[in-house]
N, C-alpha and C. Protein backbone atom coordinates (compact mmCIF):
# COMPACT_ATOMS: atom_id res chain seq x y z
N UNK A 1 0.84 -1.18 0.00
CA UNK A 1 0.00 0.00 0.00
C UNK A 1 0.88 1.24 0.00
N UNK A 2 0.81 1.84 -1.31
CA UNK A 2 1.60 3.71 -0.81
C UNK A 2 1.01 4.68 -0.46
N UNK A 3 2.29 5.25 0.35
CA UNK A 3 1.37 6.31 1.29
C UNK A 3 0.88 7.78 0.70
N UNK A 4 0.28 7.74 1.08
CA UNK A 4 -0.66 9.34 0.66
C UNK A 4 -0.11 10.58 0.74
N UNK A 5 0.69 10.81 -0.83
CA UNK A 5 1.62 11.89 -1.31
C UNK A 5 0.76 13.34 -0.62
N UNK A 6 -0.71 13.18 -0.33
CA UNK A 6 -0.64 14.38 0.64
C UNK A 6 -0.87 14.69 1.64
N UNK A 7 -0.49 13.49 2.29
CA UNK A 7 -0.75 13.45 3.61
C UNK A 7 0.18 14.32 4.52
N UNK A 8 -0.05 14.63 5.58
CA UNK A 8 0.53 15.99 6.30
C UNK A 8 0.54 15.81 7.70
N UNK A 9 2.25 15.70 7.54
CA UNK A 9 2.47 15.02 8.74
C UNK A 9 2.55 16.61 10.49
N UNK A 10 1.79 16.21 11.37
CA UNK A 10 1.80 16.88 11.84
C UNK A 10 1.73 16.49 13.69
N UNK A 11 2.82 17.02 13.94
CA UNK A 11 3.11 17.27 15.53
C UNK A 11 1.87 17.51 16.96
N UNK A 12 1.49 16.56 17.16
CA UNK A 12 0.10 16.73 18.59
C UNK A 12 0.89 16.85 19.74
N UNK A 13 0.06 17.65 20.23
CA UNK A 13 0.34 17.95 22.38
C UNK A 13 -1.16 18.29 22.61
N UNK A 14 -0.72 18.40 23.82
CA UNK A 14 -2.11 18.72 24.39
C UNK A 14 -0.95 20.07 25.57
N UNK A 15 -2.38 21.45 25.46
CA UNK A 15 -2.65 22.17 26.18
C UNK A 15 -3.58 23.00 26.65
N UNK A 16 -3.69 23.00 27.74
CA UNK A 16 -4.87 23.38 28.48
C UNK A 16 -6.18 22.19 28.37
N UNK A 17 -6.23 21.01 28.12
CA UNK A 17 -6.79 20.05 28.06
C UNK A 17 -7.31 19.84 26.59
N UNK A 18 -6.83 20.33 25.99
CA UNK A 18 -7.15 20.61 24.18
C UNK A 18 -5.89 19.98 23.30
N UNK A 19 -6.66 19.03 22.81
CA UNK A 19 -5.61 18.26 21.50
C UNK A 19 -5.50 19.32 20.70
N UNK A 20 -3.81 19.59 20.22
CA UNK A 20 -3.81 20.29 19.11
C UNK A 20 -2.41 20.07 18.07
N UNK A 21 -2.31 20.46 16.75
CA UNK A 21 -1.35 19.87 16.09
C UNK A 21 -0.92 21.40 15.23
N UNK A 22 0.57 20.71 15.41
CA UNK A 22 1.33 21.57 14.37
C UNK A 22 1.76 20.84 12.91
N UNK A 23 2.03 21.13 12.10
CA UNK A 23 2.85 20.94 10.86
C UNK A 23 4.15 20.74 11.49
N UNK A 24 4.45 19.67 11.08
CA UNK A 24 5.70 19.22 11.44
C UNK A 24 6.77 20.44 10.85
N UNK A 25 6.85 21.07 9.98
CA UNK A 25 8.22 21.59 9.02
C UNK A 25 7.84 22.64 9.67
N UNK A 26 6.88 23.27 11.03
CA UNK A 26 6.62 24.94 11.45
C UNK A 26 7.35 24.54 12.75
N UNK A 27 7.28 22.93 13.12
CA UNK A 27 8.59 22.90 14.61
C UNK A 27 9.85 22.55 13.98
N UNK A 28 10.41 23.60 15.13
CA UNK A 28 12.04 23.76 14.54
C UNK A 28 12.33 22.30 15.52
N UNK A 29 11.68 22.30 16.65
CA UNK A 29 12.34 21.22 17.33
C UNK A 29 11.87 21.00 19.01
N UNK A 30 12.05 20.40 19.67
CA UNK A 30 11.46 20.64 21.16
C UNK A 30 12.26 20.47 22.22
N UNK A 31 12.38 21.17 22.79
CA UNK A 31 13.41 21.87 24.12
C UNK A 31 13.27 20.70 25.19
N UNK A 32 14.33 20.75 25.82
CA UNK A 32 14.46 19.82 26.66
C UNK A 32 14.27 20.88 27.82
N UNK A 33 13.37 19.93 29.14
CA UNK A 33 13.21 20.90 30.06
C UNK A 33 14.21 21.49 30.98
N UNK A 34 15.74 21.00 31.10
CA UNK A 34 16.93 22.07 31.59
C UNK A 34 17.05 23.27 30.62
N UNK A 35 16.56 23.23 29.37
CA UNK A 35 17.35 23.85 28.84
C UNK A 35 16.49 25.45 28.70
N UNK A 36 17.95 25.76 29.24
CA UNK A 36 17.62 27.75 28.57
C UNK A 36 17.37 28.51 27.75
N UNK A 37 16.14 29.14 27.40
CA UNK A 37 15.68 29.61 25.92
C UNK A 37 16.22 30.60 25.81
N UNK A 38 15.99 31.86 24.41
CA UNK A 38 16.31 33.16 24.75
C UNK A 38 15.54 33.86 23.37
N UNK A 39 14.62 32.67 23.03
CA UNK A 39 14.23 32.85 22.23
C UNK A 39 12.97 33.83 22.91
N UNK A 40 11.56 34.75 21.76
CA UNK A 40 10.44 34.61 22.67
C UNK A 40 9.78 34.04 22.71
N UNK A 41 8.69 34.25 24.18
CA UNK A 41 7.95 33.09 24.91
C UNK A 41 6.68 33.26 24.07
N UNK A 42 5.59 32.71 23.48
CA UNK A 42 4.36 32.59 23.04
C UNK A 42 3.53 32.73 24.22
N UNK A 43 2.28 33.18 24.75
CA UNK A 43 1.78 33.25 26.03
C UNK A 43 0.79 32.53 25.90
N UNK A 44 0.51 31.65 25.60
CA UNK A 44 -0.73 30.57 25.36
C UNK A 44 -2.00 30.77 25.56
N UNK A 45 -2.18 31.71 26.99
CA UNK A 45 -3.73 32.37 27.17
C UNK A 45 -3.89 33.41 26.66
N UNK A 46 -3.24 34.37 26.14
CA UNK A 46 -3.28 35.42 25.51
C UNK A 46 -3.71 34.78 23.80
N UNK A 47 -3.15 33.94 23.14
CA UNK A 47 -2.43 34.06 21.54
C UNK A 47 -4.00 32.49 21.37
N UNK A 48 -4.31 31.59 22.35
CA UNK A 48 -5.04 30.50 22.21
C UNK A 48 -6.49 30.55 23.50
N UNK A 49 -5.85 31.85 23.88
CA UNK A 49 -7.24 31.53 24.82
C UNK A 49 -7.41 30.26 26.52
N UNK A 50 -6.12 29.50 26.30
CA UNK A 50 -6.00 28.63 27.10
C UNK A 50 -4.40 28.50 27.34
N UNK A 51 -4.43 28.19 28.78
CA UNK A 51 -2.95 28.08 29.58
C UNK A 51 -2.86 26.73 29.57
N UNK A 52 -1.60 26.59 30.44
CA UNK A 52 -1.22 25.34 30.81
C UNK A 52 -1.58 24.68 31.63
N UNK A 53 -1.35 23.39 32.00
CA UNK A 53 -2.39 22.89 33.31
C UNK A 53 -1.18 22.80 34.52
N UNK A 54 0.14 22.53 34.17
CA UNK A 54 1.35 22.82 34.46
C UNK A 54 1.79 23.86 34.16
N UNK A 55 2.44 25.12 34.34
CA UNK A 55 3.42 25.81 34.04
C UNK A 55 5.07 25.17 34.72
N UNK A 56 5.26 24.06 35.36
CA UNK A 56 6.61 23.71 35.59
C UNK A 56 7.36 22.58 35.54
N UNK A 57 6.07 22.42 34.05
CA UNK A 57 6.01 20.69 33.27
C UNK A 57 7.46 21.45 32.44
N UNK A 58 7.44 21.93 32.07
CA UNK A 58 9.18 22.47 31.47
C UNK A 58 8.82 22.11 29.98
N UNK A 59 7.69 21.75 29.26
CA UNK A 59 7.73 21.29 27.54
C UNK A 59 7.39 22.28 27.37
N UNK A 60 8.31 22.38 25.97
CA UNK A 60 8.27 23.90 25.34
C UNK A 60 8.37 22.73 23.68
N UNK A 61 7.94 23.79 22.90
CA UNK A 61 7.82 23.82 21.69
C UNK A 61 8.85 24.67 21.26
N UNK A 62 9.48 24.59 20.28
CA UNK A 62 10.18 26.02 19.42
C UNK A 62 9.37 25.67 17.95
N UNK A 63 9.28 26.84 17.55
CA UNK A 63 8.48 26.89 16.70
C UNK A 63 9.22 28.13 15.28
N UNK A 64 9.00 27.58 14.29
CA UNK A 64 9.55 28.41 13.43
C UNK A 64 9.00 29.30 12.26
N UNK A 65 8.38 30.44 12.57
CA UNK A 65 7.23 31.20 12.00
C UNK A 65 8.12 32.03 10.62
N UNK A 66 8.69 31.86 9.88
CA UNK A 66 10.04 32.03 8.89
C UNK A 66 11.28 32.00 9.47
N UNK A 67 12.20 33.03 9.46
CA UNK A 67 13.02 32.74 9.58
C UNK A 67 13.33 32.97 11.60
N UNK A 68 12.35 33.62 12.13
CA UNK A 68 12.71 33.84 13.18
C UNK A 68 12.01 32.15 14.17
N UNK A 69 12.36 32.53 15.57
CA UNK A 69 12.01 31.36 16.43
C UNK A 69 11.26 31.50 18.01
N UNK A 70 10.46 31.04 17.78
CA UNK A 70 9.30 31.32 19.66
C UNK A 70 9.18 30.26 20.11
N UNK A 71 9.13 30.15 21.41
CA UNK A 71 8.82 29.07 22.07
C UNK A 71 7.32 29.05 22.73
N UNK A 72 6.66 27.58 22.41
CA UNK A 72 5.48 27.64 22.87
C UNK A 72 5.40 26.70 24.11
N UNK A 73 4.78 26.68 25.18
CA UNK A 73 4.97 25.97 26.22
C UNK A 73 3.37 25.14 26.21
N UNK A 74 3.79 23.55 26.67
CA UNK A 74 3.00 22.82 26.24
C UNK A 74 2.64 22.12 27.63
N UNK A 75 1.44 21.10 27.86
CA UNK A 75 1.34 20.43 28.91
C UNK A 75 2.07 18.98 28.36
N UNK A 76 1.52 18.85 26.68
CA UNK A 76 2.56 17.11 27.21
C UNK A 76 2.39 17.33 25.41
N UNK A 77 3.83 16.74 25.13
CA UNK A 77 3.91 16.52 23.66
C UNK A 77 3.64 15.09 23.44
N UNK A 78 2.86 14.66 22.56
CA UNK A 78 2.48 13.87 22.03
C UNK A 78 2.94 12.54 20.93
N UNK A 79 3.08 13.06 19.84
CA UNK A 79 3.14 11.91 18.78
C UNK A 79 3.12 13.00 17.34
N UNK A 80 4.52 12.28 16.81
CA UNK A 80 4.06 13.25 15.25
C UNK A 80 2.69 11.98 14.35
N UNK A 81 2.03 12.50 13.78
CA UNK A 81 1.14 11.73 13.05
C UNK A 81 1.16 12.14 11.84
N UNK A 82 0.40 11.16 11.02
CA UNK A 82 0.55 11.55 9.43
C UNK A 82 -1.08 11.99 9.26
N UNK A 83 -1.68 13.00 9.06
CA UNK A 83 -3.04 12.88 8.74
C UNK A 83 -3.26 12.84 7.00
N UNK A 84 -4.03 12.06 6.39
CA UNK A 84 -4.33 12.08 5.30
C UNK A 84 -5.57 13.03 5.24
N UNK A 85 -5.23 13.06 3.70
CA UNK A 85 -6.68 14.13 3.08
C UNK A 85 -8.46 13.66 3.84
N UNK A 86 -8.94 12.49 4.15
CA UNK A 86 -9.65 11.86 4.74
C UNK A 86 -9.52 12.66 6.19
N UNK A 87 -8.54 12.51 6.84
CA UNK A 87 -8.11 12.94 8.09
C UNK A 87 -8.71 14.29 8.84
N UNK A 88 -8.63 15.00 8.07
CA UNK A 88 -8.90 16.87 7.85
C UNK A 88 -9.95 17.08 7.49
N UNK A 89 -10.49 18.34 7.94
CA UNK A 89 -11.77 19.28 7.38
C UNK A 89 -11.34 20.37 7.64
N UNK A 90 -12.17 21.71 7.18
CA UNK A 90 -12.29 23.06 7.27
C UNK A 90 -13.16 23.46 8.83
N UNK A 91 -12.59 24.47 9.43
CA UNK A 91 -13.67 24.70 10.75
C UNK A 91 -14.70 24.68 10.14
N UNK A 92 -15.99 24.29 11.36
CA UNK A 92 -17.24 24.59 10.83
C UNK A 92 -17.55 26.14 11.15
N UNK A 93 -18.58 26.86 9.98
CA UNK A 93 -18.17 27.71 10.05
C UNK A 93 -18.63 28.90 11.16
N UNK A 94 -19.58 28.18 12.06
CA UNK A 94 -19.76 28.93 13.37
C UNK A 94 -18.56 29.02 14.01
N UNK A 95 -17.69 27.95 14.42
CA UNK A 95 -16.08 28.25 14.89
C UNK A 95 -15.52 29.09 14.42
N UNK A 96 -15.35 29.26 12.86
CA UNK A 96 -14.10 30.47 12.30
C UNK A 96 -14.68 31.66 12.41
N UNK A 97 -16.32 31.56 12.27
CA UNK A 97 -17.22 33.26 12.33
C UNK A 97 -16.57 33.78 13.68
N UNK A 98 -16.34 33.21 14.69
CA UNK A 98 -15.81 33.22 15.85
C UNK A 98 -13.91 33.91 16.33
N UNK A 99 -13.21 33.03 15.25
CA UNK A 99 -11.99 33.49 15.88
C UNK A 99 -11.81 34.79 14.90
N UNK A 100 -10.89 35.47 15.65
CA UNK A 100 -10.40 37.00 14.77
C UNK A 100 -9.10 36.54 13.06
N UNK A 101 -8.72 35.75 13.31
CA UNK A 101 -7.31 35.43 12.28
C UNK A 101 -7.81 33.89 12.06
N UNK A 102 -6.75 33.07 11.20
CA UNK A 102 -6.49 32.12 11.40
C UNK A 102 -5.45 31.32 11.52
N UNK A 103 -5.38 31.78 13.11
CA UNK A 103 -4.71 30.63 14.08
C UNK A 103 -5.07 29.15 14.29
N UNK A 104 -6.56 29.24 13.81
CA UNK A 104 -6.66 27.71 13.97
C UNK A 104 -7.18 27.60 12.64
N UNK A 105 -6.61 26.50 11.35
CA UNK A 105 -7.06 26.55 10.01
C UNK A 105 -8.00 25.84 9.95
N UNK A 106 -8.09 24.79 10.68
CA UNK A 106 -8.47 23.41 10.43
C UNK A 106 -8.74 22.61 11.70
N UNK A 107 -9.13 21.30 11.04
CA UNK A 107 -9.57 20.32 12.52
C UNK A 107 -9.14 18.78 11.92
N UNK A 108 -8.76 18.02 12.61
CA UNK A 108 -8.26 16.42 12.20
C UNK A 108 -8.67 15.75 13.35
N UNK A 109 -8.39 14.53 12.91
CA UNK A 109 -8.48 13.52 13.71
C UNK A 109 -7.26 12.80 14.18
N UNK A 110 -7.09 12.35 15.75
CA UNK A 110 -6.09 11.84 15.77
C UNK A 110 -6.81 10.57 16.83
N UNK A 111 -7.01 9.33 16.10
CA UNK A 111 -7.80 8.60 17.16
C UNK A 111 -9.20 8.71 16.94
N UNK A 112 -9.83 8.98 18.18
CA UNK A 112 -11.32 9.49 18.57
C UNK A 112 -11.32 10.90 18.40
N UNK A 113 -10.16 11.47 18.49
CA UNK A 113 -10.09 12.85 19.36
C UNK A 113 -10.29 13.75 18.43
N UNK A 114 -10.95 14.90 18.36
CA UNK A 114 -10.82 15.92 17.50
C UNK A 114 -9.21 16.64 17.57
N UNK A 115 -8.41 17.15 16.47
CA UNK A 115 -7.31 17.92 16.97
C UNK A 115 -7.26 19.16 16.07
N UNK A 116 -7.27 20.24 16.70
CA UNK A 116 -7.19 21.61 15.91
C UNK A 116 -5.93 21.97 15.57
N UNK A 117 -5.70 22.14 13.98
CA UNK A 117 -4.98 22.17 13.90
C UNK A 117 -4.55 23.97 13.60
N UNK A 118 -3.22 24.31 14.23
CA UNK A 118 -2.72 25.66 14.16
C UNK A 118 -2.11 26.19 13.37
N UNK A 119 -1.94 27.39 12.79
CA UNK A 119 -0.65 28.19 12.06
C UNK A 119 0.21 29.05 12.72
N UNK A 120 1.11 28.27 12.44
CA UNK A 120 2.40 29.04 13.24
C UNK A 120 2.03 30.76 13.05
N UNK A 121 2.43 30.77 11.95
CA UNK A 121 2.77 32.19 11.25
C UNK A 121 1.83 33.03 11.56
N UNK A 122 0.27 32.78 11.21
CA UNK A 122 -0.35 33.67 12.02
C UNK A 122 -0.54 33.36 13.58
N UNK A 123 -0.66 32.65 14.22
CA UNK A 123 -0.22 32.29 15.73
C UNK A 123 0.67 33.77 15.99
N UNK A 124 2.40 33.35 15.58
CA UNK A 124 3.03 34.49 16.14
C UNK A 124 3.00 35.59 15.75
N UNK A 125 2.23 36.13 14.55
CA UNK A 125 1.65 37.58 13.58
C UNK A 125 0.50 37.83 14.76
N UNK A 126 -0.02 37.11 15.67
CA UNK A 126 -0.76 37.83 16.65
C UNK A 126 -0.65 38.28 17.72
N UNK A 127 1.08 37.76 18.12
CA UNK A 127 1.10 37.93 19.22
C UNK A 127 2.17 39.27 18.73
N UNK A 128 2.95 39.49 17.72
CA UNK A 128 4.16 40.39 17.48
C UNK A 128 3.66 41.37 16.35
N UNK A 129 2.28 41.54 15.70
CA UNK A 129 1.93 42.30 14.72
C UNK A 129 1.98 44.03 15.62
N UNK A 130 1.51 43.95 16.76
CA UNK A 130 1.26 45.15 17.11
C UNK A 130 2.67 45.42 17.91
N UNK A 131 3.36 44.93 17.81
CA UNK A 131 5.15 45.52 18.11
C UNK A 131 5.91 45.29 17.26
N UNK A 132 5.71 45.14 16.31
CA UNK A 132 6.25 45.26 14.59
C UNK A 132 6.24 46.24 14.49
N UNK A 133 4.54 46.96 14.16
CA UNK A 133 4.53 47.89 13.97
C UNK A 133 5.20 49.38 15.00
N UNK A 134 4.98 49.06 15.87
CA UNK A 134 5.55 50.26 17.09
C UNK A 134 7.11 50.95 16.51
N UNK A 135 7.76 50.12 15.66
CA UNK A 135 9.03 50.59 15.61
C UNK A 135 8.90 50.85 14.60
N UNK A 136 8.17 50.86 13.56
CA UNK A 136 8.13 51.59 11.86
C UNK A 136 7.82 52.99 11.65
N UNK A 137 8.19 53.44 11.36
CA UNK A 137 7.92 54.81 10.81
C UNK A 137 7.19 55.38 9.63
N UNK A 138 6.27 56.00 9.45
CA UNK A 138 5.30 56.26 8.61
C UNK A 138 6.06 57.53 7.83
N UNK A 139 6.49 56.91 6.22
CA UNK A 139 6.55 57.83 5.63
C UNK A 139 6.05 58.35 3.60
């Protein structure tokens, strides 16, 4: 059996009691909990609406929104999975009438479980759009 040229392999954790998945190629990689970031922090209740259930579970995400790097802090990393085209849908559209951007594109399955899936890029365009701008100059 070959595998499904578009299938899209993507990174699950759970935070704040919510399955959710990244695109594998948007994590740069995942921090070990000694280790010292210096990257910036993503604030999870601010940027997702939901915190951690731990803050001193120490899993962090790094995450790579182009060329720069944020760390997202997680309650428990999961499993990379492959979701196929089958796998995925579009929010329904009472959910997206709902959020301001899209931070959350989509929804999959991993299991039973529903898992929302995120965009980096706008993720951290929400948390750094309005201090982007602060330092530009209008001319």
């Amino acid at each position: 059996m070959m595998a499904d040229p578009l299938a899209l392999e993507v990174l699950c954790f759970r935070l704040g009691g919510i399955l959710w998945g990244i695109e594998a190629e948007q994590v740069d990689r995942i921090a070990r909990p000694e280790e010292t970031l210096d990257d910036p922090l993503l604030d999870p209740a601010r940027v997702l609406g939901v915190a951690p259930r731990d803050s001193t579970s120490g899993q962090r995400l790094l995450l790579r929104p182009g060329a720069a790097r944020v760390v997202l802090p997680v309650d428990e990393i999961l499993d990379l999975v492959s979701l196929s085209t089958n796998d995925l849908a579009a929010l329904p559209p009472l959910i997206a009438g709902a959020l301001p951007d899209e931070r959350i594109w989509g929804v999959g399955k991993m299991g039973d479980e529903v898992l929302l899936l995120l965009d980096v890029a706008t993720l951290c365009g929400a948390k750094t759009q309005a201090g982007d701008m602060a330092g530009r100059e209008e001319g």
